[in-house]
C-alpha atoms as a PDB file:
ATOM      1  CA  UNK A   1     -85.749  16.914-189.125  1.00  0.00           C
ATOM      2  CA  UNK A   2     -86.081  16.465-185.300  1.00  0.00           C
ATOM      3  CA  UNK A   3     -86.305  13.726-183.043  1.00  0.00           C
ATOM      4  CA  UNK A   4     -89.984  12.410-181.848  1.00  0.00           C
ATOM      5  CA  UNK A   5     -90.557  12.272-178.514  1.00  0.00           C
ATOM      6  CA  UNK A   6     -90.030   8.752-177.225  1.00  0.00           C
ATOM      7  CA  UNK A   7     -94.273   8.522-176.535  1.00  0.00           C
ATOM      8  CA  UNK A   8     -94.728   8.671-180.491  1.00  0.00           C
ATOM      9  CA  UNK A   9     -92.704   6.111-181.483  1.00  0.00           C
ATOM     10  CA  UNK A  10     -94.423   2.545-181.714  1.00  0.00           C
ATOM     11  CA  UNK A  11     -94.640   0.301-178.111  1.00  0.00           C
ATOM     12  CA  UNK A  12     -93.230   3.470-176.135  1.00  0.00           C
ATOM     13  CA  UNK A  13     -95.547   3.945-173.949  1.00  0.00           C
ATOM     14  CA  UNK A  14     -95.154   6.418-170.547  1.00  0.00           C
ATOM     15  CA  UNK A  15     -93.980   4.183-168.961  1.00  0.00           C
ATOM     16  CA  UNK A  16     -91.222   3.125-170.717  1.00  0.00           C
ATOM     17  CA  UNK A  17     -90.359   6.579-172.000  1.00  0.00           C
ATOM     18  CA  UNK A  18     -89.788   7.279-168.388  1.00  0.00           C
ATOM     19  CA  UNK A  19     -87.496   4.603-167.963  1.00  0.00           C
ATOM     20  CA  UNK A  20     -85.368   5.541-171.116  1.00  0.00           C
ATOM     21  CA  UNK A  21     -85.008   8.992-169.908  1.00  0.00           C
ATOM     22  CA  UNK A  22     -83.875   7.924-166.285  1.00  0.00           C
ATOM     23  CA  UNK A  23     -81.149   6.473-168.613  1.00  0.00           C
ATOM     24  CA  UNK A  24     -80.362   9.437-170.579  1.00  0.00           C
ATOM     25  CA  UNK A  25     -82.353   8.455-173.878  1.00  0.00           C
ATOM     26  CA  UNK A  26     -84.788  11.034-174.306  1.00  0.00           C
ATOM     27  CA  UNK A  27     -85.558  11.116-178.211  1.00  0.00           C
ATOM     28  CA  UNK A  28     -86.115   9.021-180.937  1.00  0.00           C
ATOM     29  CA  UNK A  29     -82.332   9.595-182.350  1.00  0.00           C
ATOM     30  CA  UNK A  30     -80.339   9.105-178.934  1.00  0.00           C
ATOM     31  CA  UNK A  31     -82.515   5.378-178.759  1.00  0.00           C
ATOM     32  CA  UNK A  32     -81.540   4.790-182.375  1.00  0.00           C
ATOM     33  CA  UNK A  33     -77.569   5.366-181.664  1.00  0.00           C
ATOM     34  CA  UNK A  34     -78.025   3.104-178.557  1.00  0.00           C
ATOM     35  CA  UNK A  35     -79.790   0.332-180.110  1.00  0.00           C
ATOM     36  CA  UNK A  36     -81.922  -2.055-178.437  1.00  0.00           C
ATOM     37  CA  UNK A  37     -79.812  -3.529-176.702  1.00  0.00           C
ATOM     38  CA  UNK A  38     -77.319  -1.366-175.525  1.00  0.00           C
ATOM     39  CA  UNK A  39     -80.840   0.490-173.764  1.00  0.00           C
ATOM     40  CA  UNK A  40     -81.737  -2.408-172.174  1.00  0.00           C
ATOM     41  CA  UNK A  41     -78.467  -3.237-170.530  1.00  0.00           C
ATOM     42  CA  UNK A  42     -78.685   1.079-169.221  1.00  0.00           C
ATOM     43  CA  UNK A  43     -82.300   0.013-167.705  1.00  0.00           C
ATOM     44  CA  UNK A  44     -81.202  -3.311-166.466  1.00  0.00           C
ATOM     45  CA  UNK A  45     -78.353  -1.713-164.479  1.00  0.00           C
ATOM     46  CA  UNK A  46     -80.192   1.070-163.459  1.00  0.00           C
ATOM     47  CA  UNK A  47     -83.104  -1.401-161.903  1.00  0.00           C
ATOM     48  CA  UNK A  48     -81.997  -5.030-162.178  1.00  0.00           C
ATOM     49  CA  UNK A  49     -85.724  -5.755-161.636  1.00  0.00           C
ATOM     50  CA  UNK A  50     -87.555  -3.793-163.715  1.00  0.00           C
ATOM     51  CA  UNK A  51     -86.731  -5.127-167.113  1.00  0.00           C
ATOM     52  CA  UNK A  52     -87.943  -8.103-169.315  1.00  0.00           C
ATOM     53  CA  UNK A  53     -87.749  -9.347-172.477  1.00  0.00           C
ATOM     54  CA  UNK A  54     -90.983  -8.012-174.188  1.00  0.00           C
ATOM     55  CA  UNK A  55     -89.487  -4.570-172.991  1.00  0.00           C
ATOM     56  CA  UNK A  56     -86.322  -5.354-175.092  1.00  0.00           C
ATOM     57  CA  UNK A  57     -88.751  -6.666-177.961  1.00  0.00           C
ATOM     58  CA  UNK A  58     -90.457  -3.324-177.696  1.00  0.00           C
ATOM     59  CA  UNK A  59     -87.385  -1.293-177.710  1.00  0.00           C
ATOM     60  CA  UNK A  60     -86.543  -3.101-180.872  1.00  0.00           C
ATOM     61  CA  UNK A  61     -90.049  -2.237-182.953  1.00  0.00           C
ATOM     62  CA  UNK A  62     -89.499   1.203-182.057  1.00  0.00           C
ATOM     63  CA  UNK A  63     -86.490   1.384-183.599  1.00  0.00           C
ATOM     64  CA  UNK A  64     -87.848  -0.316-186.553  1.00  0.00           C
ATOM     65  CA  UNK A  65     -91.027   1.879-186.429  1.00  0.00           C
ATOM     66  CA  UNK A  66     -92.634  -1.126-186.441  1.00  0.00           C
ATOM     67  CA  UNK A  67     -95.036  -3.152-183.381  1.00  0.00           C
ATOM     68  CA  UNK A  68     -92.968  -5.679-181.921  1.00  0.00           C
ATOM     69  CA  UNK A  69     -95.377  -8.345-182.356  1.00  0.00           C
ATOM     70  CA  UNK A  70     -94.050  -7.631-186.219  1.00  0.00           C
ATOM     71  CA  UNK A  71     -90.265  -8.261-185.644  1.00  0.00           C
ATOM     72  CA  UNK A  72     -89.165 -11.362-187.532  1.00  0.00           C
ATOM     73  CA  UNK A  73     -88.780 -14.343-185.945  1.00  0.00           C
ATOM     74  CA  UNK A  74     -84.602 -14.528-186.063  1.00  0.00           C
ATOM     75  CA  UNK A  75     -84.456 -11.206-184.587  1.00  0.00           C
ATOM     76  CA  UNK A  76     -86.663 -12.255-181.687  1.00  0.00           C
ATOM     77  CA  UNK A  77     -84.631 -15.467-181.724  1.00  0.00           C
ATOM     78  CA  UNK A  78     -81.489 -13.354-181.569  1.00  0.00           C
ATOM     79  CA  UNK A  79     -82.462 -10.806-178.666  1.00  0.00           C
ATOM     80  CA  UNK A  80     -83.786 -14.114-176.552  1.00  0.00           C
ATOM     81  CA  UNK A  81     -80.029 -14.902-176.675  1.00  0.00           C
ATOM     82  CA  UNK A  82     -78.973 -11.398-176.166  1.00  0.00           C
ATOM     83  CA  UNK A  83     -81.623 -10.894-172.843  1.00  0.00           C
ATOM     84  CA  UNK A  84     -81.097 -14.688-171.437  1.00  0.00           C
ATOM     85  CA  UNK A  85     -77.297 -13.236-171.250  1.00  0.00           C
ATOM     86  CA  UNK A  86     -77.746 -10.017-169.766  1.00  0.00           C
ATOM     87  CA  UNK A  87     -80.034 -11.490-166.722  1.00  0.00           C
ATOM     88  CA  UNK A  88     -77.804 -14.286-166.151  1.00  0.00           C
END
């Protein structure tokens, strides 16, 4: 089976598909090995500024092929943590 572009998978918009690739994540597989958070720390240190955490939210309902408004509520609470860390 191959990979889905990063623009089919849910909350990946252009935008942010062109971020992940300026990070080397250009499919749906190589941002399922990273993992949510592992991409957002590549963005974050490629552009300390252009990250936030309803990007890392989103990053995390693609994954789960779900929208993020959908992720439950101790996931959210545990990528807070996770984000609040990271920008530090």
């Amino acid at each position: 089976m191959d990979a889905l572009p990063l623009t089919k998978l849910p909350n990946i918009g252009k935008t942010l598909a062109e971020k992940l690739t300026n990070v080397g994540i250009t499919n749906e597989f190589e941002l399922k090995n990273t993992g949510s958070e592992n991409a957002i720390i590549k963005i974050h240190t490629f552009d300390k500024n252009d990250t936030c955490i309803n990007m890392l939210y989103a990053l995390e309902g693609a994954i789960q092929g779900i929208r993020w408004h959908n992720l439950e509520n101790y996931r959210k609470e545990e990528l807070k943590l996770f984000y609040h860390q990271l920008t530090k």
